[in-house]
C-alpha atoms as a PDB file:
ATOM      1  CA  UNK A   1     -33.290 -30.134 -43.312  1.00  0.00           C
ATOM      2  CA  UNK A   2     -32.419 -27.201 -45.037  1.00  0.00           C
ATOM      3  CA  UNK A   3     -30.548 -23.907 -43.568  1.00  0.00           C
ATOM      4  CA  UNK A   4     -28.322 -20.998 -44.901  1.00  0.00           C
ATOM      5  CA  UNK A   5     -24.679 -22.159 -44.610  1.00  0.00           C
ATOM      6  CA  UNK A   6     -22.584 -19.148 -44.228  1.00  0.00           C
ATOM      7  CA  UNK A   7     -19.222 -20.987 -46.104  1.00  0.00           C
ATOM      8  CA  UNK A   8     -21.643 -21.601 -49.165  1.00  0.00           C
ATOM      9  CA  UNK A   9     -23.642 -18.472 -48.985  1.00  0.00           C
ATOM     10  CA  UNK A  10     -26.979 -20.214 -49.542  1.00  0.00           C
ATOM     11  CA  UNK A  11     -29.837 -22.199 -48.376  1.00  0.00           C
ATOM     12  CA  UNK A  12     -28.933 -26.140 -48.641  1.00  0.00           C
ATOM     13  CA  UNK A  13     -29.088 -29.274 -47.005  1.00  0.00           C
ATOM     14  CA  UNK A  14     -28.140 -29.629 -43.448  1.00  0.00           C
ATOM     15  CA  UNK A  15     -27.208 -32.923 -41.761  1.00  0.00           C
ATOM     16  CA  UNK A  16     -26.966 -33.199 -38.197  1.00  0.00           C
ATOM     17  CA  UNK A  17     -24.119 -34.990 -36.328  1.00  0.00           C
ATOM     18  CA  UNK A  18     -22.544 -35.565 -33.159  1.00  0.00           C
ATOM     19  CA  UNK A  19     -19.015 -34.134 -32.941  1.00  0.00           C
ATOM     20  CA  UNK A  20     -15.926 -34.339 -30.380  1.00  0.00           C
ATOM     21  CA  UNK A  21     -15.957 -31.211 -28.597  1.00  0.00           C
ATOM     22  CA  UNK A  22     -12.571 -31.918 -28.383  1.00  0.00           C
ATOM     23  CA  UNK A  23     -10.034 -34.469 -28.788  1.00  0.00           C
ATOM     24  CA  UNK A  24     -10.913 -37.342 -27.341  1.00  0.00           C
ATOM     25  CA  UNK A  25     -12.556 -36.041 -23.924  1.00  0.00           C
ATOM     26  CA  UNK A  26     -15.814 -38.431 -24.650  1.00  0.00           C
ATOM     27  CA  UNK A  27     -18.177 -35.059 -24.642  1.00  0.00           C
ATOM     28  CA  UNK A  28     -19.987 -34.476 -27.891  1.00  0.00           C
ATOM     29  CA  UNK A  29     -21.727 -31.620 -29.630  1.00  0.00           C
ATOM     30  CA  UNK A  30     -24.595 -31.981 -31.782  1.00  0.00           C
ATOM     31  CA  UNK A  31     -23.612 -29.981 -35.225  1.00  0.00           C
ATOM     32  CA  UNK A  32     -25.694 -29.232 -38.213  1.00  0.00           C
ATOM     33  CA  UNK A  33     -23.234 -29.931 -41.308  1.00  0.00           C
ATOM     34  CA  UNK A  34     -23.675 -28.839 -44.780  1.00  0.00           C
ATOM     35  CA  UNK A  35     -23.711 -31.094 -47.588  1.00  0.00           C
ATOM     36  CA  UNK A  36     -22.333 -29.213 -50.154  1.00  0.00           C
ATOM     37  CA  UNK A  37     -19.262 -27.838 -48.023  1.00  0.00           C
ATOM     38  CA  UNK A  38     -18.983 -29.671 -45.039  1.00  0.00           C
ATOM     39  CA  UNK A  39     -19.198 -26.592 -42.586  1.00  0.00           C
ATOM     40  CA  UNK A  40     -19.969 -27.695 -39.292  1.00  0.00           C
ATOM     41  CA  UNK A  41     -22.310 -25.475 -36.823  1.00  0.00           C
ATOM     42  CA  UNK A  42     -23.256 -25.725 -33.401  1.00  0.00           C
ATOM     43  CA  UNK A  43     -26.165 -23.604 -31.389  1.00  0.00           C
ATOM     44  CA  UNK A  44     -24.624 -21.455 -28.898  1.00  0.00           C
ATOM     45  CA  UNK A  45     -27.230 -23.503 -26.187  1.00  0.00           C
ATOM     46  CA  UNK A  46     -25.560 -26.878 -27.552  1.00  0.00           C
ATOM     47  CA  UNK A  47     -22.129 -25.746 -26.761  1.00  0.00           C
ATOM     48  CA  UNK A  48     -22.710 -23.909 -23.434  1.00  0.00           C
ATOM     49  CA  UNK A  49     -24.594 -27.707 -22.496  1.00  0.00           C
ATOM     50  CA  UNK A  50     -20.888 -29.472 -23.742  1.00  0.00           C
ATOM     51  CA  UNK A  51     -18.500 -27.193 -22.163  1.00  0.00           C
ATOM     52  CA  UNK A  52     -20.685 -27.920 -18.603  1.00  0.00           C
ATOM     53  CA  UNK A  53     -19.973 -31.697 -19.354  1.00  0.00           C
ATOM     54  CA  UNK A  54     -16.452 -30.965 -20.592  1.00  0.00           C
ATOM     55  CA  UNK A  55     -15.967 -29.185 -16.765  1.00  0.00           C
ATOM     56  CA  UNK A  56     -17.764 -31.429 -14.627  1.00  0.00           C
ATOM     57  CA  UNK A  57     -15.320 -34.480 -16.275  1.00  0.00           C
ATOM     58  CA  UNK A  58     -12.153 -32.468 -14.738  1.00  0.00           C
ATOM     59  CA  UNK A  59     -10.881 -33.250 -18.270  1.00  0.00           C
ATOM     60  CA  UNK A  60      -7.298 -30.939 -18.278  1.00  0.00           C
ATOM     61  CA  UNK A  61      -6.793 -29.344 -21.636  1.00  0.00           C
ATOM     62  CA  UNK A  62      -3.201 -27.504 -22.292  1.00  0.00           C
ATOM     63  CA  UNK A  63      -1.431 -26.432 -25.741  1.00  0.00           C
ATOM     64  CA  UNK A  64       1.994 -26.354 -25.583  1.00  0.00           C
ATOM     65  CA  UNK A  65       5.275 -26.306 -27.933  1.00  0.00           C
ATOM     66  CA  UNK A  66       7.634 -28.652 -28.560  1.00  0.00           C
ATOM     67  CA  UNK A  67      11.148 -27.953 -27.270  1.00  0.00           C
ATOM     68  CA  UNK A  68      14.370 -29.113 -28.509  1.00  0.00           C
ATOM     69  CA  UNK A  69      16.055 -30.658 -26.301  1.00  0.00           C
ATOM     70  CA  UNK A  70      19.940 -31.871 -27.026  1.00  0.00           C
ATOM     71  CA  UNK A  71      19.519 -33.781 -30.228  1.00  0.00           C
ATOM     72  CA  UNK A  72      15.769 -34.345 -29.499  1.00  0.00           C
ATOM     73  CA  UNK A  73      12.264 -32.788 -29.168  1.00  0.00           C
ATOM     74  CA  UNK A  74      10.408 -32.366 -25.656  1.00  0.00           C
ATOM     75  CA  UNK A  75       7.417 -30.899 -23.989  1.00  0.00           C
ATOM     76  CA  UNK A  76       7.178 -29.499 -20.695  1.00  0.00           C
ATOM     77  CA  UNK A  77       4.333 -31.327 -18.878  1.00  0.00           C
ATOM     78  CA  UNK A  78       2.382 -28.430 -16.151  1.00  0.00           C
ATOM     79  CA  UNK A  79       1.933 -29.422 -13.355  1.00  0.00           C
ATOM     80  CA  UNK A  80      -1.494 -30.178 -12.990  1.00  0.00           C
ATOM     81  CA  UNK A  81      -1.469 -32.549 -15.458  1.00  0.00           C
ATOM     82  CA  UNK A  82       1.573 -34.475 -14.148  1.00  0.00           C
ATOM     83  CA  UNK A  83      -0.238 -34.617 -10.995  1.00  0.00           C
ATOM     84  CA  UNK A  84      -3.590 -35.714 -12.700  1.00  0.00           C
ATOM     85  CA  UNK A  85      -1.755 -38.450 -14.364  1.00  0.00           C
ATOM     86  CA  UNK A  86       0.277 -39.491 -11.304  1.00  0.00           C
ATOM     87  CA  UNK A  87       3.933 -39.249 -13.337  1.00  0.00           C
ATOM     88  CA  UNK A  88       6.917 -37.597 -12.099  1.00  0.00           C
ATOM     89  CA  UNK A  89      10.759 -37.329 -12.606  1.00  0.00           C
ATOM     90  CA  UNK A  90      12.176 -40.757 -13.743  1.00  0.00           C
ATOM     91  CA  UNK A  91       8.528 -42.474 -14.276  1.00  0.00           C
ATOM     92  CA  UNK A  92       8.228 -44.450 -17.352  1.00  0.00           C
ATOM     93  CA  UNK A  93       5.330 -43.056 -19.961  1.00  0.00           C
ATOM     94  CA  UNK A  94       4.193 -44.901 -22.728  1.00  0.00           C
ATOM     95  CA  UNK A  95       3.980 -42.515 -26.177  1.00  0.00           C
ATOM     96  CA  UNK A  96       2.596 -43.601 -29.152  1.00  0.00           C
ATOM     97  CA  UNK A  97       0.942 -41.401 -32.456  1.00  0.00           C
ATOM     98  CA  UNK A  98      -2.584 -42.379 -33.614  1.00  0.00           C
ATOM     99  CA  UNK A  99      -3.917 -41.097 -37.258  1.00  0.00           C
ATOM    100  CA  UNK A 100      -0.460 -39.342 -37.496  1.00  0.00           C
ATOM    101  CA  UNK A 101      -1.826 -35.820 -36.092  1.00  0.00           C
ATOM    102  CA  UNK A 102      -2.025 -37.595 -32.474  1.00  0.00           C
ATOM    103  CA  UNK A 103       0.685 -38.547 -30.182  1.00  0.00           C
ATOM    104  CA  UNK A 104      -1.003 -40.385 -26.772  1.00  0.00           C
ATOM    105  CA  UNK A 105       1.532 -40.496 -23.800  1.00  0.00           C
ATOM    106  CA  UNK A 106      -0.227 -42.777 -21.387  1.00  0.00           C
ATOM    107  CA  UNK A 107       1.616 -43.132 -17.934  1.00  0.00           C
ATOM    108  CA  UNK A 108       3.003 -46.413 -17.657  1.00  0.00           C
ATOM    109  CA  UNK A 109       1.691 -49.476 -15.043  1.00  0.00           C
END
């Protein structure tokens, strides 16, 4: 279907698409993307419908920076997500990097 793609500045081809509304939280967006740039657009209904699914999953979302720590890097875990994950002080995790922009910690059995 065609549509005006605002990256291109002009009417072309639109395919549609289901996209990770983010990283790996199993709730999807359906996106119109151009062919000709690859710009990816989502309805403003489409999103408000994912980020209701992305809330009722209780799927816990945080950005935070690496620290160094000694002669290594760390991150600060909050706590709600240390609690969510049942993991505390001396519990083993399991941490492993997928696609090299990644890195999984899983909490260990």
């Amino acid at each position: 279907m065609k549509r005006y793609c605002v990256n291109c500045e002009s009417e072309t081809e639109m395919r549609e698409r289901l996209e990770d509304l983010d990283a790996d939280t199993g709730v999807f967006v359906r996106a119109s993307v151009c062919t000709r740039c690859g710009g990816s657009y989502t309805d403003a209904h489409e999103f408000e419908r994912a980020e209701k699914e992305f809330k009722a999953k209780n799927v816990l979302v945080f950005e935070k920076k690496i620290v160094k720590l000694g002669n290594s890097l760390g991150l600060w875990l909050p706590k709600e997500i240390s609690k969510a994950a049942r993991v505390g002080e001396n519990k083993a995790v399991r941490v492993y990097v997928d696609n090299q922009r990644r890195i999984i910690v899983e909490a260990a059995r």
